[in-house]
C-alpha atoms as a PDB file:
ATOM      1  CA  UNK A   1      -3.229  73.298  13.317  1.00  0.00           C
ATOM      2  CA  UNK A   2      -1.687  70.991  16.240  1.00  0.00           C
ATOM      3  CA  UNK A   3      -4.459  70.293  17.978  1.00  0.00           C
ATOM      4  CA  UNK A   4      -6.067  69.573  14.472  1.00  0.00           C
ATOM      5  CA  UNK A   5      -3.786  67.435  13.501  1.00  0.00           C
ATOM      6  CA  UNK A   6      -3.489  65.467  16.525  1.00  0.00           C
ATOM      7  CA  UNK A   7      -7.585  64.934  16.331  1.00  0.00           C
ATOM      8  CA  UNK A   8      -7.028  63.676  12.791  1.00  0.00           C
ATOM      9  CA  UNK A   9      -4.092  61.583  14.049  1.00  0.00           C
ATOM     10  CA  UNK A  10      -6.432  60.021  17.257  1.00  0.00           C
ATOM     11  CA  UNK A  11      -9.466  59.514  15.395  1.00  0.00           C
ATOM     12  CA  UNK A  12      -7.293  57.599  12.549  1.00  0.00           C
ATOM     13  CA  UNK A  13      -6.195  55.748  15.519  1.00  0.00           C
ATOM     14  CA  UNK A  14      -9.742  54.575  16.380  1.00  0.00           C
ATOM     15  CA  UNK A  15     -10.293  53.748  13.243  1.00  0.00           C
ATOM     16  CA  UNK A  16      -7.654  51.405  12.774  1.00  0.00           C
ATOM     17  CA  UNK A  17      -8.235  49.715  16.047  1.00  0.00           C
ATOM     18  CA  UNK A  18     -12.165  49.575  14.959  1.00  0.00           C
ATOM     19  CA  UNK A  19     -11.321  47.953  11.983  1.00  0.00           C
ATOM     20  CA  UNK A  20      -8.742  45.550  13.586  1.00  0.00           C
ATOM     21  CA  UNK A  21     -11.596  44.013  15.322  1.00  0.00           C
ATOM     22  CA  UNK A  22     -13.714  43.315  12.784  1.00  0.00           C
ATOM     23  CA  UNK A  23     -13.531  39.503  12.521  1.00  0.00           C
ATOM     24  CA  UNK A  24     -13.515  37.477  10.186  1.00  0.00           C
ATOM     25  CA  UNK A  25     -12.262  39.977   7.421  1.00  0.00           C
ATOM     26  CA  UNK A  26      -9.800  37.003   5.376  1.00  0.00           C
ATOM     27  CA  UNK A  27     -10.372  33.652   5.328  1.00  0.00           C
ATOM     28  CA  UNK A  28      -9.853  30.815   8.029  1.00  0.00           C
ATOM     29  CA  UNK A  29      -8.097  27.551   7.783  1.00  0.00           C
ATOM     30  CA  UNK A  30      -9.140  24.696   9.681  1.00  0.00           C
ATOM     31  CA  UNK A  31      -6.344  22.057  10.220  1.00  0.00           C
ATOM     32  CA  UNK A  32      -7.400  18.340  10.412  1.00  0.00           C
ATOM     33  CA  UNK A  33      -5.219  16.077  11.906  1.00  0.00           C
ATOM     34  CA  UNK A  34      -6.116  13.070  10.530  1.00  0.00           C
ATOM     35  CA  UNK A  35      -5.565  11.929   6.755  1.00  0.00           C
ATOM     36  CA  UNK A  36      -9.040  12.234   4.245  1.00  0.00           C
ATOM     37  CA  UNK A  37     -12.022   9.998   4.630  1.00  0.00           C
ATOM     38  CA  UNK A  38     -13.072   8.963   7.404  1.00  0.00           C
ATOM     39  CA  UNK A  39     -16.312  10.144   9.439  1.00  0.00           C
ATOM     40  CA  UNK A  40     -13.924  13.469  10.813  1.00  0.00           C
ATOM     41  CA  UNK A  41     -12.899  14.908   7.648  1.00  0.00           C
ATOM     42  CA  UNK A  42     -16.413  13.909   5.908  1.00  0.00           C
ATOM     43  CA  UNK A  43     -18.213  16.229   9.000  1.00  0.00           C
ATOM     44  CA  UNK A  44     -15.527  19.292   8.802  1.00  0.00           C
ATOM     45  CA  UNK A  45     -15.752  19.658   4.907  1.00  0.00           C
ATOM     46  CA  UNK A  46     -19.305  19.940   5.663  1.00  0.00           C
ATOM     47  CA  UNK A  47     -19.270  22.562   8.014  1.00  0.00           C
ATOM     48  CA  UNK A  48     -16.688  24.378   6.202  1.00  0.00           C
ATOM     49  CA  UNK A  49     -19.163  25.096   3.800  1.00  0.00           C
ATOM     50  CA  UNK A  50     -22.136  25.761   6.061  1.00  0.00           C
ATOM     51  CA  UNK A  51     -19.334  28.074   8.069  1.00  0.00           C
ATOM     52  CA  UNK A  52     -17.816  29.832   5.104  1.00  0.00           C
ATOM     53  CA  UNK A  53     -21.432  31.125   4.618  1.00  0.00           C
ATOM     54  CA  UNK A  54     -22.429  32.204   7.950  1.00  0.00           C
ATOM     55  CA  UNK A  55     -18.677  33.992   8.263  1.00  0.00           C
ATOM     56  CA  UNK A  56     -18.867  35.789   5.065  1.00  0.00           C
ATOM     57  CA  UNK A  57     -15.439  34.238   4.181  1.00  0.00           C
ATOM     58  CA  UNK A  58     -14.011  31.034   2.676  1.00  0.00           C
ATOM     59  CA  UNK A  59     -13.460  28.285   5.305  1.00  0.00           C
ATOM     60  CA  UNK A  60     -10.686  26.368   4.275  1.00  0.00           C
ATOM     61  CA  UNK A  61      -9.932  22.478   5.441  1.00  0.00           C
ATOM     62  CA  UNK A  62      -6.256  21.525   5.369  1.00  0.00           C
ATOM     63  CA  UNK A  63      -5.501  17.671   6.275  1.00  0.00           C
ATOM     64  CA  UNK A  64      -1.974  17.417   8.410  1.00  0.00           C
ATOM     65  CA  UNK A  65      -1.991  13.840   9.628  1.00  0.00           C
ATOM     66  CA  UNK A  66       0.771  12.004  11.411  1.00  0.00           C
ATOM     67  CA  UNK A  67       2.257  11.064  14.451  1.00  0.00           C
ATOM     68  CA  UNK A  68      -1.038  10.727  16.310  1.00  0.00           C
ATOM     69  CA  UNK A  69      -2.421  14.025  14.988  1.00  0.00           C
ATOM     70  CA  UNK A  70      -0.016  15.496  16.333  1.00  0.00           C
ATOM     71  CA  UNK A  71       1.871  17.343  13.364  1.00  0.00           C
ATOM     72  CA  UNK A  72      -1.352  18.887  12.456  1.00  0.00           C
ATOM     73  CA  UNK A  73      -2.144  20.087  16.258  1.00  0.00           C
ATOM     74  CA  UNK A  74       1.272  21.520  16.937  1.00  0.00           C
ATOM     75  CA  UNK A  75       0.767  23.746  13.507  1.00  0.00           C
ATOM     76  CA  UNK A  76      -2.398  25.647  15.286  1.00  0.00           C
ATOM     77  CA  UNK A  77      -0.906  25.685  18.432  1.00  0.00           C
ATOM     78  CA  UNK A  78       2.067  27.493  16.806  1.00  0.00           C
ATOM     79  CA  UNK A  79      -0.243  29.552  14.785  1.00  0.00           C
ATOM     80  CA  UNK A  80      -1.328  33.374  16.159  1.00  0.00           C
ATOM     81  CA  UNK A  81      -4.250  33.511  18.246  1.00  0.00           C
ATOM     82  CA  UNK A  82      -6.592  35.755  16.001  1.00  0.00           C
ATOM     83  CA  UNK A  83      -8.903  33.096  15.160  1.00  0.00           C
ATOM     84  CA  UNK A  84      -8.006  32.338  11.642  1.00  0.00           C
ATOM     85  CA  UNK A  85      -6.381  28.867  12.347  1.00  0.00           C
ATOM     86  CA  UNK A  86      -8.483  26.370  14.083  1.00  0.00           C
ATOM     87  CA  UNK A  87      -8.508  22.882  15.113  1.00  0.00           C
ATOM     88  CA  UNK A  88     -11.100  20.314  14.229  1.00  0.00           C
ATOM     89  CA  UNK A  89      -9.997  17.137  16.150  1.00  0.00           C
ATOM     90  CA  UNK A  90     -11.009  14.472  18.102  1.00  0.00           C
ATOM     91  CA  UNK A  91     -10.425  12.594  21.736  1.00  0.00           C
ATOM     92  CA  UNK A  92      -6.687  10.787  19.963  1.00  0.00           C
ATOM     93  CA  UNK A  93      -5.384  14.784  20.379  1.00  0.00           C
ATOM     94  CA  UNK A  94      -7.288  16.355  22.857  1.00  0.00           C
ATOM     95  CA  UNK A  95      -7.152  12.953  25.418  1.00  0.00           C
ATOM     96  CA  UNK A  96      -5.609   9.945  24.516  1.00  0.00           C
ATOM     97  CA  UNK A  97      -2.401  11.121  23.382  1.00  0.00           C
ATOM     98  CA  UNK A  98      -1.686  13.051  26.958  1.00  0.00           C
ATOM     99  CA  UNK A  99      -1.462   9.025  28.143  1.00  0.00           C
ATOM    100  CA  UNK A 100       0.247   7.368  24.676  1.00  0.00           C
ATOM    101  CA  UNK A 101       3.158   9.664  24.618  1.00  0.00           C
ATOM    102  CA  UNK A 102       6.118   9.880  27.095  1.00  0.00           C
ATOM    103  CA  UNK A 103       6.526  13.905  26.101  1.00  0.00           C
ATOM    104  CA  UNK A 104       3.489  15.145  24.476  1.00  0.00           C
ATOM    105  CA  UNK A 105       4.862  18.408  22.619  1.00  0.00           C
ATOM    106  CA  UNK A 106       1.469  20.318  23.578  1.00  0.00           C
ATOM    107  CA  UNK A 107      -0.795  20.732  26.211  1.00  0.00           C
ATOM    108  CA  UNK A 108      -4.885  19.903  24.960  1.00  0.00           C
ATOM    109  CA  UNK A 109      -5.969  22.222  27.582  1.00  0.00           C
ATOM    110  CA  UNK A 110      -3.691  25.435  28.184  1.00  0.00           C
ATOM    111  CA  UNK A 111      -2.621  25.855  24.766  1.00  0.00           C
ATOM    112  CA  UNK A 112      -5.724  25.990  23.139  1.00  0.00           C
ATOM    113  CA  UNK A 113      -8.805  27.847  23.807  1.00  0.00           C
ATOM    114  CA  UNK A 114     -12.245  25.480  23.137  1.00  0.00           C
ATOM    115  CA  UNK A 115     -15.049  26.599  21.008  1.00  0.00           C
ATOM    116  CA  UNK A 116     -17.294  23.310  21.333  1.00  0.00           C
ATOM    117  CA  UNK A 117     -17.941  19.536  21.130  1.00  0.00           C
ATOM    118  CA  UNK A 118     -18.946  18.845  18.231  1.00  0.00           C
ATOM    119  CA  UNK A 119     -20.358  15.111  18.395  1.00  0.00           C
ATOM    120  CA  UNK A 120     -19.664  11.569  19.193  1.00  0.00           C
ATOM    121  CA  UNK A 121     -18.661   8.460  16.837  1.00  0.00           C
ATOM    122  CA  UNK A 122     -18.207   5.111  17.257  1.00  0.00           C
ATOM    123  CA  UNK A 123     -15.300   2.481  16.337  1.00  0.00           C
ATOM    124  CA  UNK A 124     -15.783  -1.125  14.492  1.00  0.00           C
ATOM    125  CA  UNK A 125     -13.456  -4.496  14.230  1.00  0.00           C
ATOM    126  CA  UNK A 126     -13.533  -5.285  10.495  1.00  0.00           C
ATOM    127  CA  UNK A 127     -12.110  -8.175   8.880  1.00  0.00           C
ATOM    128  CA  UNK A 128     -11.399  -9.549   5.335  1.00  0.00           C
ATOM    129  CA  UNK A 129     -14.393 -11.913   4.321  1.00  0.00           C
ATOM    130  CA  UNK A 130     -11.535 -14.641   3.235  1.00  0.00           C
ATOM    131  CA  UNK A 131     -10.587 -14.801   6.726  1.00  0.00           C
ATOM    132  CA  UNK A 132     -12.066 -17.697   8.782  1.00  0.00           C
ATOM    133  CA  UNK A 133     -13.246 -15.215  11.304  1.00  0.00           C
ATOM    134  CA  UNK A 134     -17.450 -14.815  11.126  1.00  0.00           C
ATOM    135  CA  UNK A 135     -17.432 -13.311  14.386  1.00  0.00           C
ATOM    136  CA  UNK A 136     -15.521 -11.893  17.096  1.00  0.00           C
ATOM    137  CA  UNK A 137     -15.636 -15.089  19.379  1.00  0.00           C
ATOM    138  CA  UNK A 138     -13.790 -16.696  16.428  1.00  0.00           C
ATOM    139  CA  UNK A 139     -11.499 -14.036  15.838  1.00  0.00           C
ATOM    140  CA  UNK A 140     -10.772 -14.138  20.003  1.00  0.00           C
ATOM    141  CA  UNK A 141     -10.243 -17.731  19.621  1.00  0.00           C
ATOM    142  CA  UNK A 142      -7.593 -17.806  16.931  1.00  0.00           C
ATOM    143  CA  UNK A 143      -5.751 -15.412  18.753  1.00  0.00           C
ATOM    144  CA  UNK A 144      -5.851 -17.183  21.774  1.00  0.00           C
ATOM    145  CA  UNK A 145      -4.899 -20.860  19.559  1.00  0.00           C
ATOM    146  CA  UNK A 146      -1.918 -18.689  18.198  1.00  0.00           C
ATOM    147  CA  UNK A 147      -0.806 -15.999  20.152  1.00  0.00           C
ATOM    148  CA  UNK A 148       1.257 -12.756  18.352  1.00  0.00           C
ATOM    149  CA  UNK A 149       0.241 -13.989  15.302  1.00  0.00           C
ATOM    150  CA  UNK A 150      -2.408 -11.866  14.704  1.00  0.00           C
ATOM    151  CA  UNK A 151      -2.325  -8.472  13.379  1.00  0.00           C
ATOM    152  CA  UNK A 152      -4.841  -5.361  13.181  1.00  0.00           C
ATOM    153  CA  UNK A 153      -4.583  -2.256  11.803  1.00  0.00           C
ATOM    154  CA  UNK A 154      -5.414   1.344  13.413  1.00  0.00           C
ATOM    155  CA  UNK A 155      -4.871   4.944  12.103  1.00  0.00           C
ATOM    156  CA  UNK A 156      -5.685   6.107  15.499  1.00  0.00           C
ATOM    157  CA  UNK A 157      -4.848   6.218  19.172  1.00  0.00           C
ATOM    158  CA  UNK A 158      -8.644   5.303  19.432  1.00  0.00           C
ATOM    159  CA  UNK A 159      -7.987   2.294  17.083  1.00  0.00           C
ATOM    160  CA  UNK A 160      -5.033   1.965  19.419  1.00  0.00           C
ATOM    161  CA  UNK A 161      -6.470   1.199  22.275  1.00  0.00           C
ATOM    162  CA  UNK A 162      -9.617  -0.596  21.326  1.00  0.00           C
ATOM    163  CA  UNK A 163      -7.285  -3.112  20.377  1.00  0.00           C
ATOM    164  CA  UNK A 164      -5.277  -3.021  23.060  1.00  0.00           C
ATOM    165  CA  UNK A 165      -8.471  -3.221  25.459  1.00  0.00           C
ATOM    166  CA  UNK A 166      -9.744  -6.135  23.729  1.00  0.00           C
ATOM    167  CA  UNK A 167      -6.270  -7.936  23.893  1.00  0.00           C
ATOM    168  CA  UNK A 168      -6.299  -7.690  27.555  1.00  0.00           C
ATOM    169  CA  UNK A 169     -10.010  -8.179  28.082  1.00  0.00           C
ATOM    170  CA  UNK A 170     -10.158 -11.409  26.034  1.00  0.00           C
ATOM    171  CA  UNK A 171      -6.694 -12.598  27.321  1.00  0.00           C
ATOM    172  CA  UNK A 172      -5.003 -12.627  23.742  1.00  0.00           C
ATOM    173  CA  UNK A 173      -1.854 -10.987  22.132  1.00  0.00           C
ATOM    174  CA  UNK A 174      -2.574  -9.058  19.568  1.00  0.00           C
ATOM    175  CA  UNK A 175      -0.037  -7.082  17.083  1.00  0.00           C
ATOM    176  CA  UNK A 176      -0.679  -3.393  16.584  1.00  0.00           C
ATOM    177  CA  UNK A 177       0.068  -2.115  12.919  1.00  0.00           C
ATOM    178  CA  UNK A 178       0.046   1.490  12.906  1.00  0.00           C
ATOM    179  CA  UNK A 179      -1.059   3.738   9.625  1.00  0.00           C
ATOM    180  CA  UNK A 180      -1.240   7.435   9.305  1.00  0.00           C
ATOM    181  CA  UNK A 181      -4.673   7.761   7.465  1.00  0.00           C
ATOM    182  CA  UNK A 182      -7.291   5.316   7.585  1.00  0.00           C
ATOM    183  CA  UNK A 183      -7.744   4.939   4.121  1.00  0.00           C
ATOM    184  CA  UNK A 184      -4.277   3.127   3.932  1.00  0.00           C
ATOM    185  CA  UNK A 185      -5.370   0.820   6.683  1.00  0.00           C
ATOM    186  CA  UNK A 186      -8.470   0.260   4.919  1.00  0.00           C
ATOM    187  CA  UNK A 187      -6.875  -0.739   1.769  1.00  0.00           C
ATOM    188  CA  UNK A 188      -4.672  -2.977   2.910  1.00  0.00           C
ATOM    189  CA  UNK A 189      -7.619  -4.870   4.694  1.00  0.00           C
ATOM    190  CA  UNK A 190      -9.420  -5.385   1.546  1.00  0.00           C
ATOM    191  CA  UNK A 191      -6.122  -6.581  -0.214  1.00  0.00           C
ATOM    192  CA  UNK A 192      -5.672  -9.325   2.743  1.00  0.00           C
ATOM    193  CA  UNK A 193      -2.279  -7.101   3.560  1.00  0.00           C
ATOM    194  CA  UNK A 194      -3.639  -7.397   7.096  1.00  0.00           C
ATOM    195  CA  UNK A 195      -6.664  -9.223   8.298  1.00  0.00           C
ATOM    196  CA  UNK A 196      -8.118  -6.962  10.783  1.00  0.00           C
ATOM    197  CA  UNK A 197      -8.611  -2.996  11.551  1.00  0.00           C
ATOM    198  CA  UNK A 198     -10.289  -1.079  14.326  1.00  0.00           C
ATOM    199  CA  UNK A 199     -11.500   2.090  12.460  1.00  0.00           C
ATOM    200  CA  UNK A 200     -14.560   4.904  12.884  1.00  0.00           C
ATOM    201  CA  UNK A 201     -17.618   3.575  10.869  1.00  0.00           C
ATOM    202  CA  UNK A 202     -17.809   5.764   7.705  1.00  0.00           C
ATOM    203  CA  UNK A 203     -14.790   4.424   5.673  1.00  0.00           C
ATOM    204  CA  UNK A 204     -15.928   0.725   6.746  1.00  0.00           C
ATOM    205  CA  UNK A 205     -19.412   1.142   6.115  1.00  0.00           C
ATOM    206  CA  UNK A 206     -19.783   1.076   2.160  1.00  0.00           C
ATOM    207  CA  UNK A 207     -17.607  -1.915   1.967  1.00  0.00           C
ATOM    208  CA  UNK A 208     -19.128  -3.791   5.045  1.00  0.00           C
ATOM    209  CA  UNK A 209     -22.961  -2.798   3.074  1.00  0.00           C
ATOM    210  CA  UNK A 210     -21.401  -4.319   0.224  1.00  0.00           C
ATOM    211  CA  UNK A 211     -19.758  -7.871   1.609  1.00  0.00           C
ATOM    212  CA  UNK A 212     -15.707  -6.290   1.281  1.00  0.00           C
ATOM    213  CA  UNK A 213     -15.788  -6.176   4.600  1.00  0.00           C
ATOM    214  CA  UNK A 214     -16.955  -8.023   7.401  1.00  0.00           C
ATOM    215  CA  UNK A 215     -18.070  -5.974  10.656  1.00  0.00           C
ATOM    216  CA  UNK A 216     -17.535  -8.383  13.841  1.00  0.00           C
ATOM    217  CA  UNK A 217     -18.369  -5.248  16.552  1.00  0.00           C
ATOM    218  CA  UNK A 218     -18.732  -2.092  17.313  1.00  0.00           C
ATOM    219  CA  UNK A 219     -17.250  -0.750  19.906  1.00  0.00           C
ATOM    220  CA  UNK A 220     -19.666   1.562  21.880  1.00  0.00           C
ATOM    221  CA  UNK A 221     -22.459   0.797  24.519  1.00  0.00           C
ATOM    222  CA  UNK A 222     -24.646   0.669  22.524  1.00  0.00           C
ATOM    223  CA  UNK A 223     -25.276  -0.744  18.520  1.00  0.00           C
ATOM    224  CA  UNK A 224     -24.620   2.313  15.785  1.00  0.00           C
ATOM    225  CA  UNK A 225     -27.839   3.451  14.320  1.00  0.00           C
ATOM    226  CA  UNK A 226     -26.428   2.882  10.604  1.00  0.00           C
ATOM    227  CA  UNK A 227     -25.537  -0.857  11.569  1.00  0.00           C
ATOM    228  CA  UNK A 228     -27.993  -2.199  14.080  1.00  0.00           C
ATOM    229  CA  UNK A 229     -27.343  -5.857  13.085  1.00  0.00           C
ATOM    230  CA  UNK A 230     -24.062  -5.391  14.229  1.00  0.00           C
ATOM    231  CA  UNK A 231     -23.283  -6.709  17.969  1.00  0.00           C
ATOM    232  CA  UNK A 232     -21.297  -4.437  20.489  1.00  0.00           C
ATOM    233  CA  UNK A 233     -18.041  -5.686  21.388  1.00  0.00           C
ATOM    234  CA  UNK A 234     -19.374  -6.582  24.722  1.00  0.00           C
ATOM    235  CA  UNK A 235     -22.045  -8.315  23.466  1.00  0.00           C
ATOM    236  CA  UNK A 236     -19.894 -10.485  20.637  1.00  0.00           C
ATOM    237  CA  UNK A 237     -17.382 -11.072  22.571  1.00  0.00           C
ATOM    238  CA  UNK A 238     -18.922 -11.847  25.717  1.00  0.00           C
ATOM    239  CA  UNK A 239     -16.494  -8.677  27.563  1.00  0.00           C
ATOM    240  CA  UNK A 240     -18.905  -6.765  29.931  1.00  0.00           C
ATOM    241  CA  UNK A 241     -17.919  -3.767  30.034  1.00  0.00           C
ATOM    242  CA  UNK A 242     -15.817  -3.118  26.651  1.00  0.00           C
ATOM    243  CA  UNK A 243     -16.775   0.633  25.668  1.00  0.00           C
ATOM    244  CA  UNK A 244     -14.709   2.892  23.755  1.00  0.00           C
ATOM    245  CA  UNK A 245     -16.612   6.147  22.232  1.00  0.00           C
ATOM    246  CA  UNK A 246     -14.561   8.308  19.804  1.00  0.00           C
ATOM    247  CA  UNK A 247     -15.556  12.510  19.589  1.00  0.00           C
ATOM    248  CA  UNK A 248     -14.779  15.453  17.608  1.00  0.00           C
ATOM    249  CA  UNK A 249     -14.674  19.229  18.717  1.00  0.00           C
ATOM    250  CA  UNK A 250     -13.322  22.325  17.267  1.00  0.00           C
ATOM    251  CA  UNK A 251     -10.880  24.798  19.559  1.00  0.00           C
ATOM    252  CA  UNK A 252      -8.181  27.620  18.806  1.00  0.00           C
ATOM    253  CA  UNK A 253      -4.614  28.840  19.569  1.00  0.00           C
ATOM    254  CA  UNK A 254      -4.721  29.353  23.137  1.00  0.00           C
ATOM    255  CA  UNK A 255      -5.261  33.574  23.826  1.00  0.00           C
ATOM    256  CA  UNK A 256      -7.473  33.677  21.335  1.00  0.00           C
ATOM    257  CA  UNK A 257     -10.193  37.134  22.039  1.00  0.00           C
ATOM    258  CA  UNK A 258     -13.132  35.886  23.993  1.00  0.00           C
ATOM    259  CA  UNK A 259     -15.774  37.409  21.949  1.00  0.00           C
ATOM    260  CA  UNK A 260     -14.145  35.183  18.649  1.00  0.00           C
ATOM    261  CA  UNK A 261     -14.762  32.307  20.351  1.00  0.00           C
ATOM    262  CA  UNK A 262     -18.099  33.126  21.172  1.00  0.00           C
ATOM    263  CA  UNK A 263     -18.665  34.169  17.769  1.00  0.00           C
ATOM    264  CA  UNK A 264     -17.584  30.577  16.453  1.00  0.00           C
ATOM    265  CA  UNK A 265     -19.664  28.721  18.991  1.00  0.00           C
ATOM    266  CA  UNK A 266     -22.735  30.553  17.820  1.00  0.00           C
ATOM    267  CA  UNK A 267     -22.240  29.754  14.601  1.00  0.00           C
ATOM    268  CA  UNK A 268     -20.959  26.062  14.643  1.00  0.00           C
ATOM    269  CA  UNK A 269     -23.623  25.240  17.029  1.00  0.00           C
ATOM    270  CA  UNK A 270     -26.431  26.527  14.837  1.00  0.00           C
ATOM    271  CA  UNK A 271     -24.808  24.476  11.940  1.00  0.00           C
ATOM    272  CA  UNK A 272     -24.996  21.504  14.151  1.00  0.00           C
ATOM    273  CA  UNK A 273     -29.066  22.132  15.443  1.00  0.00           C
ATOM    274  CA  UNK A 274     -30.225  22.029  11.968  1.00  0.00           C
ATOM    275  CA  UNK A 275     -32.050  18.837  11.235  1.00  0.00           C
ATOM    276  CA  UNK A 276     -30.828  17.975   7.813  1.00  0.00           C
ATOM    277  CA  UNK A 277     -27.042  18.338   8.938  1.00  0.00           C
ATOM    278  CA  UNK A 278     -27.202  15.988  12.103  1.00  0.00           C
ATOM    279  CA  UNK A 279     -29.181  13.630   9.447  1.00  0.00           C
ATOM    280  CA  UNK A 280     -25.760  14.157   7.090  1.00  0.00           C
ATOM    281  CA  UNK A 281     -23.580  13.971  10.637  1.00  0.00           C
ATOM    282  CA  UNK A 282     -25.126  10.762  11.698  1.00  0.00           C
ATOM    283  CA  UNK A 283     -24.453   9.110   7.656  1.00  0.00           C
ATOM    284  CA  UNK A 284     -20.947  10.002   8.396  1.00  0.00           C
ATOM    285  CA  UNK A 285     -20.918   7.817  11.696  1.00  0.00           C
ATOM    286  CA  UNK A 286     -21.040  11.287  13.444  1.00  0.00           C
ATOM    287  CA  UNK A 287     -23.736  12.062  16.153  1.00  0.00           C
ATOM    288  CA  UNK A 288     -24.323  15.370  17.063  1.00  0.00           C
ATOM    289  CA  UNK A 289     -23.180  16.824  20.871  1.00  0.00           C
ATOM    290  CA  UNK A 290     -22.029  19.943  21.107  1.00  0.00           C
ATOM    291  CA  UNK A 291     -21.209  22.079  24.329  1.00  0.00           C
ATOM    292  CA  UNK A 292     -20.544  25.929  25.231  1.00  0.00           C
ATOM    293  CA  UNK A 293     -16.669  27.147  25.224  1.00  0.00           C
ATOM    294  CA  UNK A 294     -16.594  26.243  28.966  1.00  0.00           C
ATOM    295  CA  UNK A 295     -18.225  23.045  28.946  1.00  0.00           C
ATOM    296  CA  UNK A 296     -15.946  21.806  26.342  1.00  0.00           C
ATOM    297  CA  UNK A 297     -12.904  22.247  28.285  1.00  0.00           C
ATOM    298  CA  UNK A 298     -14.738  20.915  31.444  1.00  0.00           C
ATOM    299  CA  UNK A 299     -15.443  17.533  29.312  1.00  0.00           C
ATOM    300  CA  UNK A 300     -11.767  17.647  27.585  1.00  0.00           C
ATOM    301  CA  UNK A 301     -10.164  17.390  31.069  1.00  0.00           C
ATOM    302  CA  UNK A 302     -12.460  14.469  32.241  1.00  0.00           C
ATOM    303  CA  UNK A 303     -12.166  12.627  28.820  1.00  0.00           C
ATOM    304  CA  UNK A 304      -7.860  12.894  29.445  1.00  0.00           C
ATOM    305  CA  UNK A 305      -8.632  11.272  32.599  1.00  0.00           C
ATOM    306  CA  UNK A 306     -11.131   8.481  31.111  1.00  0.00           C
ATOM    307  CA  UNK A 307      -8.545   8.122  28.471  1.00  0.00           C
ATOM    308  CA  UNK A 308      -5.666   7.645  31.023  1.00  0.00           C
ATOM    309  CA  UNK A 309      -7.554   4.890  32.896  1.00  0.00           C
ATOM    310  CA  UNK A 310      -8.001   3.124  29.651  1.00  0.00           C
ATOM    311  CA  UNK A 311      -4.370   3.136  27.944  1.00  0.00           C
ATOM    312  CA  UNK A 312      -3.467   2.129  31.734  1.00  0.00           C
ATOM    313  CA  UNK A 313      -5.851  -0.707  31.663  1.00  0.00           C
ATOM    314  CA  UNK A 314      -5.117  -1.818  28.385  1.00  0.00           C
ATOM    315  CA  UNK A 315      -1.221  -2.121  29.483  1.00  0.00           C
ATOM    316  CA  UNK A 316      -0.252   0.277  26.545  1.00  0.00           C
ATOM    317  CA  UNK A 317       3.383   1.714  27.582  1.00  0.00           C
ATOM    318  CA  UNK A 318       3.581   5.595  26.568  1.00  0.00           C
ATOM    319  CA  UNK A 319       6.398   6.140  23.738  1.00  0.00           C
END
């Protein structure tokens, strides 16, 4: 009867632990670190959905904005590593902040474990039509004519320093006004609160298509596929070499199981190859990039350092 029991006892065991690694068996919460509508919570509500099928379970966005993204990154750094709690952010969390913050409560690298890149988005200067700005060589030159007296909004590090880069490659002073979503950046631009905002393309976009707002750059190499009558900053501006290029990727706690993270990768990454979802990506100012666990963390380290060299260049002191 012993030895019976304790074979009941050991193969309940097994069991257990069998069952204990079935994942995902509940749903899983993504946490978004920025406020709603722009191009990064547009993309992650879309995969959410594509996700929650492939999973078998509901995929569930949660918005946590503030502080840099930082409010929202800390709660899935604090959160267990069993891969029900992920993070969906972009190169303000993972890079930029590492140089804008004196003590940056979280390290991008060791206390998270990386899934994948997930794809790359660029930034645009948009102004109120009433101002007397119709492109960025007259916005540079007011600026210079009166210097601190103009203001532009951001809801980003990213926003951040694009503005600070352009201050100190055009020779101007600029005033940064900070907002914690971009949608209350965006609506005090159309109001005429404040004349000017550096933001990712998709909440710009409808209201630059339809004259609310006037686009004077964009700030990657190269023009944005949606807005190809749009000049670079470089090439508006006249500053050779301006380039700024924002990015999204999705990681977990840190000691998350290897074989979850592999899991995830598979399936985000055959979200992302499907044609009619990088055609939805790209309307959302989002172009697909993704990258293998390992090559995510290799690019997340080398971005930090890019981003470094750019808050340092811009003369943006850490708070």
């Amino acid at each position: 009867m012993r030895k019976l029991l304790l074979s009941f006892i050991v193969s309940l065991c097994a069991t257990t632990s069998v069952l204990a690694q079935v994942y995902p068996s509940r749903p899983i919460r993504v946490i978004a670190p920025f406020g709603a509508g722009g191009g990064g919570d547009t993309t992650i509500r879309l995969m959410a959905q594509h996700l929650s099928a492939a999973m078998g379970q509901p995929v569930v966005v949660e918005n946590r904005p503030g502080v840099n993204g930082v409010i929202g990154t800390q709660e899935v750094q604090r959160s267990p590593a069993d891969g029900y709690t992920l993070l969906y952010g972009g190169n303000t969390v993972y890079a930029a902040n590492s140089s804008l913050m004196k003590k940056l409560p979280y390290d991008p690298v060791k206390d998270f474990a990386s899934v994948t890149r997930v794809g790359m988005m660029p930034f645009v200067l948009v102004v109120n039509p009433a101002t007397p700005f119709q492109n960025l060589k007259d916005f540079i030159g007011y600026a210079r004519d009166n210097p601190g007296k103009l203001n532009f909004a951001s809801s980003s590090a990213s926003g951040h320093v694009a503005g600070a880069m352009l201050s100190r490659m055009a020779g101007v002073k600029l005033v940064h006004v900070p907002y914690k979503a971009s949608s209350n950046g965006m609506m005090d631009v159309l109001s005429g609160v404040v004349p000017a905002m550096i933001v990712d393309l998709l909440p710009a976009l409808p209201h630059i298509q339809s004259g609310k707002l006037r686009a004077l750059g964009v700030t990657t190499p190269t023009r944005a596929v949606l807005m190809p009558s749009v000049p670079t900053m470089a090439e508006a501006g006249g500053l050779p070499g301006y380039e700024l290029m924002g990015w999204m990727a999705m990681a977990a706690p840190a000691g998350t199981r290897p074989d979850i993270v592999a899991r995830l990768n598979t399936e985000v990454t055959k979200i992302l190859a499907k044609p009619d979802i990088k055609e939805a990506f790209l309307k959302a100012g989002v172009e697909v990039s993704t990258s293998s666990p390992e090559g995510m963390t290799s690019f997340v380290i080398a971005e930090r350092d890019k981003w470094a060299a750019m808050v340092k260049e811009a003369g943006i002191t850490p708070e």
